[in-house]
C-alpha atoms as a PDB file:
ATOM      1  CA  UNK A   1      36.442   6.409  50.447  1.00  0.00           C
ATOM      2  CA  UNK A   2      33.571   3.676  49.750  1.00  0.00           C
ATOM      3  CA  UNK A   3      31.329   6.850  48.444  1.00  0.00           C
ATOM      4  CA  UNK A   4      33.776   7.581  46.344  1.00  0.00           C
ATOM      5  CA  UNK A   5      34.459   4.496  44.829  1.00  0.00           C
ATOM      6  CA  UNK A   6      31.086   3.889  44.515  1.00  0.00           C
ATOM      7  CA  UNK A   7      30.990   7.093  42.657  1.00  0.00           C
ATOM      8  CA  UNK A   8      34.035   6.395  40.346  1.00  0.00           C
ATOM      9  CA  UNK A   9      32.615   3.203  39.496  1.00  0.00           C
ATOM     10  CA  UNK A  10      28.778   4.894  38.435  1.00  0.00           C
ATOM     11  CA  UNK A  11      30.350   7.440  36.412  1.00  0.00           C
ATOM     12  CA  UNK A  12      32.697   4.667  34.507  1.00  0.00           C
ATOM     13  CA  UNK A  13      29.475   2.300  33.898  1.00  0.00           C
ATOM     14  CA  UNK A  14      28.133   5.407  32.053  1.00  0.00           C
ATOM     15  CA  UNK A  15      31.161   6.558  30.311  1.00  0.00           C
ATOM     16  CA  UNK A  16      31.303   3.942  27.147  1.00  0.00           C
ATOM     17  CA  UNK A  17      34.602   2.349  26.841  1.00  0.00           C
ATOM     18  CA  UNK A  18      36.425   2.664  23.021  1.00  0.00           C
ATOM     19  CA  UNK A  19      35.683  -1.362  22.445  1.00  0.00           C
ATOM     20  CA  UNK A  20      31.780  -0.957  23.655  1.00  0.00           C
ATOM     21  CA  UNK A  21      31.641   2.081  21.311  1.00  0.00           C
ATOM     22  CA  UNK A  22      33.053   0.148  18.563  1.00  0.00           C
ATOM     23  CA  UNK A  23      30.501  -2.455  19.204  1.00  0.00           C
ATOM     24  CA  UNK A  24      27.600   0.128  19.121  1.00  0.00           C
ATOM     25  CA  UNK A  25      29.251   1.503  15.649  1.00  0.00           C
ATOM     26  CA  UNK A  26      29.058  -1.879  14.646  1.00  0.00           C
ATOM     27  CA  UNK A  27      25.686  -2.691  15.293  1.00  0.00           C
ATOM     28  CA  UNK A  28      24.860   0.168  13.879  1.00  0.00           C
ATOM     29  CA  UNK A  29      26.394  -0.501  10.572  1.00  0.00           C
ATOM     30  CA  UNK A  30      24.581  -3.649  10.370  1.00  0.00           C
ATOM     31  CA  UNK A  31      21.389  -1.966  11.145  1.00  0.00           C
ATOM     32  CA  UNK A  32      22.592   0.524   8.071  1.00  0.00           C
ATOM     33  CA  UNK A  33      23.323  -2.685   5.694  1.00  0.00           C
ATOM     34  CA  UNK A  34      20.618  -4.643   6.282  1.00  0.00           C
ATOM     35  CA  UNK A  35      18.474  -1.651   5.207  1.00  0.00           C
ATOM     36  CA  UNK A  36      20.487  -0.929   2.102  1.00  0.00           C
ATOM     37  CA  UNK A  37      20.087  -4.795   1.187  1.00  0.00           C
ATOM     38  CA  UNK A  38      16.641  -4.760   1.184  1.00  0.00           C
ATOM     39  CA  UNK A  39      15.930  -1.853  -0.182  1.00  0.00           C
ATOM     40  CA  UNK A  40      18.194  -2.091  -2.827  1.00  0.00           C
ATOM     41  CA  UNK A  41      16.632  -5.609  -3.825  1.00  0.00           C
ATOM     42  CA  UNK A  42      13.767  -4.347  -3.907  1.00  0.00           C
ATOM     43  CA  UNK A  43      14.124  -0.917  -5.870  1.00  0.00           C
ATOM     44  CA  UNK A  44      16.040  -3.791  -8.231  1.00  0.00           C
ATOM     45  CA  UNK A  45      13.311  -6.440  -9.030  1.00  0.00           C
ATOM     46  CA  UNK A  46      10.325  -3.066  -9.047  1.00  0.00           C
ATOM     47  CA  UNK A  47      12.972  -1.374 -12.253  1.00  0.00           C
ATOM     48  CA  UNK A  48      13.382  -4.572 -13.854  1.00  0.00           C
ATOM     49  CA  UNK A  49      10.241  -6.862 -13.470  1.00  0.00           C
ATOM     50  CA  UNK A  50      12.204  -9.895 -15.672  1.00  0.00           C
ATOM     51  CA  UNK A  51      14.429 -10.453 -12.752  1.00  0.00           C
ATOM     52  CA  UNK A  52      12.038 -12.156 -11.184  1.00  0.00           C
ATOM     53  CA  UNK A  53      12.691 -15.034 -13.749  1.00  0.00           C
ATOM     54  CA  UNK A  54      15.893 -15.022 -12.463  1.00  0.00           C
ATOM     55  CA  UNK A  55      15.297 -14.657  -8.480  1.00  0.00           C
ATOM     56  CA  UNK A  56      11.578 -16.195  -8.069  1.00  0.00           C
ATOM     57  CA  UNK A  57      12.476 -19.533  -6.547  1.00  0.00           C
ATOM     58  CA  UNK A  58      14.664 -17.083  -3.784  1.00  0.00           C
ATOM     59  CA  UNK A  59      11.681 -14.328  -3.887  1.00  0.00           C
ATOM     60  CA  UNK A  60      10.719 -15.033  -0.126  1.00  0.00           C
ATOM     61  CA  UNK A  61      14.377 -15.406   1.188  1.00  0.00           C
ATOM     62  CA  UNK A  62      15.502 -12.133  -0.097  1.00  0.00           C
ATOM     63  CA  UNK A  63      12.154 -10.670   1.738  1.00  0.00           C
ATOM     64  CA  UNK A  64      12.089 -12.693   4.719  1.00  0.00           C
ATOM     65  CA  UNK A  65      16.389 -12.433   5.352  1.00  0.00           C
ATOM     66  CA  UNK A  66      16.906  -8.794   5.740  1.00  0.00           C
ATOM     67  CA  UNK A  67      13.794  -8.501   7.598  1.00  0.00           C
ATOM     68  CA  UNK A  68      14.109 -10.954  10.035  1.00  0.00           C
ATOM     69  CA  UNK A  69      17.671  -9.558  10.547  1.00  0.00           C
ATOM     70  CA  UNK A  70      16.262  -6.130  10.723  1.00  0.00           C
ATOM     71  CA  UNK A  71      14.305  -7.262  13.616  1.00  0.00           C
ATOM     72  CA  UNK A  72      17.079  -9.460  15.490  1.00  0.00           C
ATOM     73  CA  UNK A  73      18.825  -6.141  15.775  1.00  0.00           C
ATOM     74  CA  UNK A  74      16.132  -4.186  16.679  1.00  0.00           C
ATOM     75  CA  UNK A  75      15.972  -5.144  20.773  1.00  0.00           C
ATOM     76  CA  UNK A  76      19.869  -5.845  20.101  1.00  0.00           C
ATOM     77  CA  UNK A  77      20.460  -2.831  19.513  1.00  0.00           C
ATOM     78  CA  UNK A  78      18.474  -1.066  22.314  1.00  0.00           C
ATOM     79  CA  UNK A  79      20.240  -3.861  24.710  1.00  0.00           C
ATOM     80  CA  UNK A  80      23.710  -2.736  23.435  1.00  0.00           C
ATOM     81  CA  UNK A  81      22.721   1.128  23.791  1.00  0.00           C
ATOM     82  CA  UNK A  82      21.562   1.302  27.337  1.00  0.00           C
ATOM     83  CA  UNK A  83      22.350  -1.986  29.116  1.00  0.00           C
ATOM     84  CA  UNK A  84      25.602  -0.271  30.753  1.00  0.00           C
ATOM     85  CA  UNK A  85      24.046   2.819  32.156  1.00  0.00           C
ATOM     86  CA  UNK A  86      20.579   0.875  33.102  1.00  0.00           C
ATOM     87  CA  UNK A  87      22.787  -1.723  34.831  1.00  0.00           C
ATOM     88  CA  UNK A  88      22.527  -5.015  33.437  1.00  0.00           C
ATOM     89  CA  UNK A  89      19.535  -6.194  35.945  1.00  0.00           C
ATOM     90  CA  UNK A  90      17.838  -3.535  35.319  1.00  0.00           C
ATOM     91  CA  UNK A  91      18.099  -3.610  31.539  1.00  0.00           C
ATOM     92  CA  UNK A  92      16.028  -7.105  31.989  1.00  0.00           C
ATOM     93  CA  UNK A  93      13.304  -5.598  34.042  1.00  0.00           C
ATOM     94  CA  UNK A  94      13.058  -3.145  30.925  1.00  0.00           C
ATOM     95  CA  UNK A  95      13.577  -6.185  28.092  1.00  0.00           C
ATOM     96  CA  UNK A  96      11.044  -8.136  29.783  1.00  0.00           C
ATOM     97  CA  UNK A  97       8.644  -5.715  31.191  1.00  0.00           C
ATOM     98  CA  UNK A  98       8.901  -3.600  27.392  1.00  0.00           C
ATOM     99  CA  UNK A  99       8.349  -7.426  25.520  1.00  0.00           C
ATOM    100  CA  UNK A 100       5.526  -9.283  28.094  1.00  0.00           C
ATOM    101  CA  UNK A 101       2.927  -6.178  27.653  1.00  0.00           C
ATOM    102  CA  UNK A 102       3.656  -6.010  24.138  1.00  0.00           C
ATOM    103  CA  UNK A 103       3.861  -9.660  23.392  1.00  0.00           C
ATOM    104  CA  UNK A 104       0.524 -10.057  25.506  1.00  0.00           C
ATOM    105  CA  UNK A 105      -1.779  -7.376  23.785  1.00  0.00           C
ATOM    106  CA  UNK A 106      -0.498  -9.067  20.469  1.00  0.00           C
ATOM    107  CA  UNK A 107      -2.098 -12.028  21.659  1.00  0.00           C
ATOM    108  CA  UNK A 108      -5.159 -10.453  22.748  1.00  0.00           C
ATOM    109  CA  UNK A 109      -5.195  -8.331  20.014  1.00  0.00           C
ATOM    110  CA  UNK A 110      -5.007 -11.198  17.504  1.00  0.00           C
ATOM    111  CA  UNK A 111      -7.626 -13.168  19.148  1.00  0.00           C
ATOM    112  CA  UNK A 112      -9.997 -11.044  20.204  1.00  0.00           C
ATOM    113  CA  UNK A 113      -9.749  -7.470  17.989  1.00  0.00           C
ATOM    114  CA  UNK A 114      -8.958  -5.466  21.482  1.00  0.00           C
ATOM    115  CA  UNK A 115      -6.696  -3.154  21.105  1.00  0.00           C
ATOM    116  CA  UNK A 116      -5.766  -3.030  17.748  1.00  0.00           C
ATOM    117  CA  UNK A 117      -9.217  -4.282  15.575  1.00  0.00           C
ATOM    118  CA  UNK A 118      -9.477  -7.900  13.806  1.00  0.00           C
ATOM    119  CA  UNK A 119      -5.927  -8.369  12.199  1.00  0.00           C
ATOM    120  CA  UNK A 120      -3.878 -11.122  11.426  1.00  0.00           C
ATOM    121  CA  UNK A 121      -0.151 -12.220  11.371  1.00  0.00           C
ATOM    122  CA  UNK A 122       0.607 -13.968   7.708  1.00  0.00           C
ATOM    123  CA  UNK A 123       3.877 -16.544   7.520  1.00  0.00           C
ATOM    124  CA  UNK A 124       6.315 -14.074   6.215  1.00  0.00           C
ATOM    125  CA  UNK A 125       7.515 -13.326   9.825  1.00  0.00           C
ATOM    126  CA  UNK A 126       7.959 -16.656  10.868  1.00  0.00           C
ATOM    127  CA  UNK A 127       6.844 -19.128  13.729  1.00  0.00           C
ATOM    128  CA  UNK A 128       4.354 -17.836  15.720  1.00  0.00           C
ATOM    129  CA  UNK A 129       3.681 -17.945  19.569  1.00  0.00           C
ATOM    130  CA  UNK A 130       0.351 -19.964  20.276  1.00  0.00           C
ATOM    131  CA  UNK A 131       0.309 -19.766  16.225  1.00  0.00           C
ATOM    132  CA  UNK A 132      -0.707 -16.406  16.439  1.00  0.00           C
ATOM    133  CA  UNK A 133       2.354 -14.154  17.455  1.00  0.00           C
ATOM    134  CA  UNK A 134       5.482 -14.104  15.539  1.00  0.00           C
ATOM    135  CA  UNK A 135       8.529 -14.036  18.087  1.00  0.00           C
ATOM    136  CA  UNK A 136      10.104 -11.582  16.626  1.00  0.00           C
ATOM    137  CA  UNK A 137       7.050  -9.093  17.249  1.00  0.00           C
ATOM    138  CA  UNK A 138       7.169  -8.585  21.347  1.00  0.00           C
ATOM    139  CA  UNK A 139      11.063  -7.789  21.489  1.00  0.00           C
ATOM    140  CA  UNK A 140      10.440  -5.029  19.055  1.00  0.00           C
ATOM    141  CA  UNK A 141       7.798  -3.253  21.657  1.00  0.00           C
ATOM    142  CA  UNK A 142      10.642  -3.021  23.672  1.00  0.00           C
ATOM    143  CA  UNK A 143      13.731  -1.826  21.481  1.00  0.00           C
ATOM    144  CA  UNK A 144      11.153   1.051  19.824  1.00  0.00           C
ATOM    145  CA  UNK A 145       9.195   1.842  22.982  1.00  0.00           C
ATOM    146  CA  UNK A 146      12.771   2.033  24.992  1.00  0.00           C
ATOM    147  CA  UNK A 147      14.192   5.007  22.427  1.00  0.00           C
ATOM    148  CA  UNK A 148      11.297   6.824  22.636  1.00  0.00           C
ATOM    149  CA  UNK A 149      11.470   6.597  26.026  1.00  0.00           C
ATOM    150  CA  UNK A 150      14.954   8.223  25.604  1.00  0.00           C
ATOM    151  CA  UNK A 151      13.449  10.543  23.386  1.00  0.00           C
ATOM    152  CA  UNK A 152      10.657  11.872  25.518  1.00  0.00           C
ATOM    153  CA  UNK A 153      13.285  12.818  28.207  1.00  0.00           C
ATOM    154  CA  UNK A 154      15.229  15.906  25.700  1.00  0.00           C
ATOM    155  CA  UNK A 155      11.645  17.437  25.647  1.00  0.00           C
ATOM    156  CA  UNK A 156       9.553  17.246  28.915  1.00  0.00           C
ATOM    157  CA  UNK A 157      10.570  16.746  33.262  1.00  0.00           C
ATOM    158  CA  UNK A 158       7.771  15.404  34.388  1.00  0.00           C
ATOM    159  CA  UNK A 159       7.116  11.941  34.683  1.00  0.00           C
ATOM    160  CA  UNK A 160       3.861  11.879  32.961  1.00  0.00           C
ATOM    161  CA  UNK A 161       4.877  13.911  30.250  1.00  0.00           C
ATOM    162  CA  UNK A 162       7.451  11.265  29.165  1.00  0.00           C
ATOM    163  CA  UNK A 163       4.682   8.412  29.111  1.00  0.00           C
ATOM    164  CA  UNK A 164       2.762  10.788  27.010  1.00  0.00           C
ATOM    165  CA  UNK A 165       5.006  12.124  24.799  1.00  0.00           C
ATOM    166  CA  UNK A 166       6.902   8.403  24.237  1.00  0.00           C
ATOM    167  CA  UNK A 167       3.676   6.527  23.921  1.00  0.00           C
ATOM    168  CA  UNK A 168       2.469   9.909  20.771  1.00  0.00           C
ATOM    169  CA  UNK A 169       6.348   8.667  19.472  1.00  0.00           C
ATOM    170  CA  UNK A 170       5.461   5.185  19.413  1.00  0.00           C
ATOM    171  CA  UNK A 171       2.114   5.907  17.237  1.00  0.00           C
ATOM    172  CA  UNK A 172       4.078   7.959  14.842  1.00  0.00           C
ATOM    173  CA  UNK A 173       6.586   5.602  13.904  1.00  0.00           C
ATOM    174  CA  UNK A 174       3.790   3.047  13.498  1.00  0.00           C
ATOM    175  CA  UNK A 175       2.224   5.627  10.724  1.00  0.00           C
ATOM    176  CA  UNK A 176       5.496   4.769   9.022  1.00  0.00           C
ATOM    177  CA  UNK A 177       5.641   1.253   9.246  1.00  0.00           C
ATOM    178  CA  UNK A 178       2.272   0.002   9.215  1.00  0.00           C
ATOM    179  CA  UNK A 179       1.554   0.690   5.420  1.00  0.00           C
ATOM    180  CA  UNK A 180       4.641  -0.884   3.960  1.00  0.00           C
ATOM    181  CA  UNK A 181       4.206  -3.757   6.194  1.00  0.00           C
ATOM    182  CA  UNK A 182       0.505  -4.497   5.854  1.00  0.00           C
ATOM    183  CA  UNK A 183       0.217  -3.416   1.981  1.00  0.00           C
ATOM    184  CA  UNK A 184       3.714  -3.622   0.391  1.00  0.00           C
ATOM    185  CA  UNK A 185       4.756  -6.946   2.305  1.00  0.00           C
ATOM    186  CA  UNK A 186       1.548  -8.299   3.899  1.00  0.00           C
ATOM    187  CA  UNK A 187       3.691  -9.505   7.103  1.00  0.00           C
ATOM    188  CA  UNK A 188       0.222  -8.666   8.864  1.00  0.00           C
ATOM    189  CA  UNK A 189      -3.300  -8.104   7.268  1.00  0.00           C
ATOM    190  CA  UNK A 190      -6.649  -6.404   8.299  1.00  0.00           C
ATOM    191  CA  UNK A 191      -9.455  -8.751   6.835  1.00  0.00           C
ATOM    192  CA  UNK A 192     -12.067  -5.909   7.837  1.00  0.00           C
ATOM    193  CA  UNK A 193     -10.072  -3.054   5.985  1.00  0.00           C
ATOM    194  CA  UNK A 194     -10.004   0.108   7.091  1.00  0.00           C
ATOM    195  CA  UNK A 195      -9.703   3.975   5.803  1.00  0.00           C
ATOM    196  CA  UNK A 196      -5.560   4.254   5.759  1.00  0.00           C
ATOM    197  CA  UNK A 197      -4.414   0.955   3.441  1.00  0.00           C
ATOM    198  CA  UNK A 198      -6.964  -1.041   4.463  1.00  0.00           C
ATOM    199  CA  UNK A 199      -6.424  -0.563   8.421  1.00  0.00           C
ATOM    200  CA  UNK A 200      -8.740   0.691  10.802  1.00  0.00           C
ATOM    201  CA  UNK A 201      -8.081   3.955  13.382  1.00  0.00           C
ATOM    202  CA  UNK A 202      -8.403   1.283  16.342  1.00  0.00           C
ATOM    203  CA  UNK A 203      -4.956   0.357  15.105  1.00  0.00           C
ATOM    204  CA  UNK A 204      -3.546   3.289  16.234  1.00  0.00           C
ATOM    205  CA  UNK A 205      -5.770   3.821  19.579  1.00  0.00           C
ATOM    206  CA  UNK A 206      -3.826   0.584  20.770  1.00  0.00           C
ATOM    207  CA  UNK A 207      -0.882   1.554  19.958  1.00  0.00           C
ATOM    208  CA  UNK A 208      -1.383   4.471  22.150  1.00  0.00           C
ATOM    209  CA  UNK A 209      -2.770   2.244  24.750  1.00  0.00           C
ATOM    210  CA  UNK A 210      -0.218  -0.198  25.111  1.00  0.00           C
ATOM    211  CA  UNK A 211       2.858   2.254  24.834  1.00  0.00           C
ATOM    212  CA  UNK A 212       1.052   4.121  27.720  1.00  0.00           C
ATOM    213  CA  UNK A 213       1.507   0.959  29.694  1.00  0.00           C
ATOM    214  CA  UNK A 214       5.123   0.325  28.721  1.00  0.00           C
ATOM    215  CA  UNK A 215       6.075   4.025  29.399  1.00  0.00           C
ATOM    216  CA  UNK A 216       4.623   3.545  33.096  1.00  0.00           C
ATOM    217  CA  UNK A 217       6.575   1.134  33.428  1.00  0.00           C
ATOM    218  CA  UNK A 218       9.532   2.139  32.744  1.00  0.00           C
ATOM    219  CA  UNK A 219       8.667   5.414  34.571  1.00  0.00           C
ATOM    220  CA  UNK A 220       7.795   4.037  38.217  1.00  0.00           C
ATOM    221  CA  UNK A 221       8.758   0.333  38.206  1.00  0.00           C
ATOM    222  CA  UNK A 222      12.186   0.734  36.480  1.00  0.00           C
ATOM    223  CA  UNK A 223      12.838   3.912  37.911  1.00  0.00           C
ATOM    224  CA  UNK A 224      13.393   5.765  34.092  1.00  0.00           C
ATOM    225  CA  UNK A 225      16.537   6.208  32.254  1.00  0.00           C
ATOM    226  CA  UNK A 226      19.715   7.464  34.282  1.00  0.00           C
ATOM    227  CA  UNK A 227      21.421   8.608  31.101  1.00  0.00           C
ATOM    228  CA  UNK A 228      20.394   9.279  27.502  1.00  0.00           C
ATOM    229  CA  UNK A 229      21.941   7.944  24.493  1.00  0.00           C
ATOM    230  CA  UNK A 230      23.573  10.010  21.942  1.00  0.00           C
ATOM    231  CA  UNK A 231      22.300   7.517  19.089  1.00  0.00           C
ATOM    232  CA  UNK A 232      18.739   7.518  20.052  1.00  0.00           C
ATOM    233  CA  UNK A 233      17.549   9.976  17.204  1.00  0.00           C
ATOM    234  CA  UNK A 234      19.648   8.004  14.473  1.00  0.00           C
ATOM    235  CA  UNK A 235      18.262   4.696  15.622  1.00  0.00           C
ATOM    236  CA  UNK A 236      14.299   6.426  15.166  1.00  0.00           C
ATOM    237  CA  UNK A 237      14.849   7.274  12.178  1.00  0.00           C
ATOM    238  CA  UNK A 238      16.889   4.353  11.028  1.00  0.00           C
ATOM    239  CA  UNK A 239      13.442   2.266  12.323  1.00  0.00           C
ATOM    240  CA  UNK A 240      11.273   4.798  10.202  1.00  0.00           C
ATOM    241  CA  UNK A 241      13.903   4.676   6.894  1.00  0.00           C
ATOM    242  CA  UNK A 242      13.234   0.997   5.945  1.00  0.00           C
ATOM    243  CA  UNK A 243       9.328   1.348   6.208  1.00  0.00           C
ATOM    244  CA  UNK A 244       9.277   4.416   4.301  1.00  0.00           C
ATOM    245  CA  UNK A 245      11.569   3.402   1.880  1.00  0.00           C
ATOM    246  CA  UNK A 246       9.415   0.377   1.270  1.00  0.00           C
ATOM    247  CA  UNK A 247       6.307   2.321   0.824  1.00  0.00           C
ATOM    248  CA  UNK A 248       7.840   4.761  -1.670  1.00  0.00           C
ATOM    249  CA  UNK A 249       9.563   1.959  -3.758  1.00  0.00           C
ATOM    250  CA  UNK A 250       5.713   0.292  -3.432  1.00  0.00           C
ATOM    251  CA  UNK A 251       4.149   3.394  -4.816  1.00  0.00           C
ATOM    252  CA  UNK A 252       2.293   4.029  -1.836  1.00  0.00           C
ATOM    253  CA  UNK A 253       2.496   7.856  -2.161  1.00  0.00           C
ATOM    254  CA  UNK A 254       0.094   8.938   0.894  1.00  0.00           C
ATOM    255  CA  UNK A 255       1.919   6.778   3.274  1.00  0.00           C
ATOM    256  CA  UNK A 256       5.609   8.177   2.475  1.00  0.00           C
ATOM    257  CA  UNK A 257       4.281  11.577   3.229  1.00  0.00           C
ATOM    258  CA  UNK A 258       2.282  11.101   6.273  1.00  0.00           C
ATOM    259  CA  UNK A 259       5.390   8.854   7.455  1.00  0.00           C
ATOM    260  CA  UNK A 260       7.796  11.528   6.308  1.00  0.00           C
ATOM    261  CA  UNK A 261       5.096  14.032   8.647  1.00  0.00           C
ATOM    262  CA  UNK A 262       5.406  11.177  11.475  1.00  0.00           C
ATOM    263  CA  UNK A 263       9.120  11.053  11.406  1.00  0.00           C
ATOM    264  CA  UNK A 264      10.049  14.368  11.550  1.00  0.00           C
ATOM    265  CA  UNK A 265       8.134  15.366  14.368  1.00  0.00           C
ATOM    266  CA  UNK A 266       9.715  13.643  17.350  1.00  0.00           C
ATOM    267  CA  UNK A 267      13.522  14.332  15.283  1.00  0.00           C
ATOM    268  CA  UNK A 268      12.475  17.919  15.034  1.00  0.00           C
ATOM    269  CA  UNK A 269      11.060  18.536  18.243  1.00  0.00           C
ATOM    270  CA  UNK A 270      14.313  17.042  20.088  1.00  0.00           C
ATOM    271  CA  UNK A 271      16.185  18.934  17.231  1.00  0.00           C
ATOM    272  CA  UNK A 272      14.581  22.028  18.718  1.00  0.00           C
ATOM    273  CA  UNK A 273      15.192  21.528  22.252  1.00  0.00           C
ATOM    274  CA  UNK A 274      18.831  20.662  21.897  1.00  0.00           C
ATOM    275  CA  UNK A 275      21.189  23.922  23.014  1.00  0.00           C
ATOM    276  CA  UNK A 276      23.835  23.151  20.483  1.00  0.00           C
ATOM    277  CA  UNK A 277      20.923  22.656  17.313  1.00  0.00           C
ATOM    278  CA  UNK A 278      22.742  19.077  16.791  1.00  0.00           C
ATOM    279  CA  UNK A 279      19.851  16.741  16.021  1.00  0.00           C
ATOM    280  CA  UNK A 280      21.652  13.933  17.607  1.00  0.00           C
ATOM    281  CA  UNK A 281      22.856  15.420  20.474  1.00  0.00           C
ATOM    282  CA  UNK A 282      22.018  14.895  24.294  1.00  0.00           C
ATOM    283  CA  UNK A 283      19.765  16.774  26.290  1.00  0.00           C
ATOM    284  CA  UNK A 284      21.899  18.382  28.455  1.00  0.00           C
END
């Protein structure tokens, strides 16, 4: 009888109740609205220049508002999706473990060029940890590197194919929002330039690096994901939409089709591995 109830109670953690799914719609929505704001705002004052006559003195709220709330949701979001499945204690060991390596090679990385090369956070992200790190930046290690986590699962078994394949997914939403975040909104700069919008391929090397360390994490400390989310592959490409949509409204014509390229892949790889052909369905 105790197995049992043990059992019952697993398989109702996993099984969403109609108020938690409402919550995750919810979220969700946001997510959708705070995209639409800013990129309608923008697309606005790019068609009709004069506006800014109108909105200047508001110019950075309108750009800093929908962004920082884009990036509250972010690790919100990833909480919301897999904090009943993970287990609640568990879901910490992923928040923190996900945020502390990110948060830490952002430090490193901004004072010493390892792993990313010589960059730079400007002020449109807000305070800054040791006045170098915005706080928004290590949650959002975790609520990225934590879908494609999720993501890796609908396409290899083995343990080190998921670190792999997560930490590629990690550098390939990056292709999509580095541009529009470094040359259409300079939230971060590389004073050293580089060959893709004035950042250097060490960028990208990190990113691989530090995912890789996240992933193993996840993989043999918190013991992986017991059950995959059905939203994972709208929330990827809801995290690659407002970049790209950025870049294209910026004019940055290179970097909406190698982010277009970098989207697709992971959505049309899980795409292909999915029995039913539903792009947002589960791996059975």
């Amino acid at each position: 009888m105790a197995v049992a109830a043990k059992l019952t109670s697993a398989l109702s953690l996993s099984r969403p109740t109609a108020s938690y799914e409402r919550l995750e719609r919810g979220l969700i929505w946001t997510f959708v609205g705070t995209i639409a704001f800013s990129l309608a705002g923008t697309a606005l004052l790019r068609l009709f220049p004069s506006l800014m006559g109108v909105f200047g003195p508001i110019y950075p709220w309108l750009v800093k508002s929908p962004t920082w709330t884009f990036m509250t949701l972010m690790p919100i979001i990833s909480i919301a999706l897999y904090g009943r499945s993970l287990g609640w204690a568990n879901m910490g060991f992923f928040f923190a473990w996900g945020s502390l390596i990110g948060g830490i090679s952002e430090l490193v990385g901004t004072t010493t060029g390892i792993p990313f090369g010589n960059y730079v956070y400007t002020e449109w992200l807000g305070a800054k940890m040791l006045d170098h790190v915005p706080y928004f930046i290590p949650a959002s290690w975790f609520a990225m590197s934590i879908i494609c986590y999720d993501l890796s699962y609908r396409l290899t078994d083995t343990p080190w194919g998921r670190i792999i394949v997560a930490s590629v997914f990690m550098v390939l939403w990056d292709f999509s929002l580095d541009p529009a975040m470094n040359r259409a909104f300079p939230f971060w700069v590389y004073p050293e330039g580089g060959f893709l919008y004035g950042m250097p391929a060490s960028n990208w090397a990190g990113w691989m690096a530090v995912s890789v360390v996240i992933m193993w994490g996840y993989e043999y400390i918190g013991g992986g994901l017991p059950k995959l989310h059905r939203l994972a592959p709208m929330v990827f490409f809801l995290n690659c939409l407002f970049p790209l949509g950025i870049s294209a409204l910026y004019g940055l014509h290179a970097a909406v089709l190698l982010g277009v390229f970098a989207t697709a892949i992971p959505l049309l790889a899980v795409w292909g591995r999915s029995k039913d052909k539903h792009p947002f369905a589960l791996r059975p």
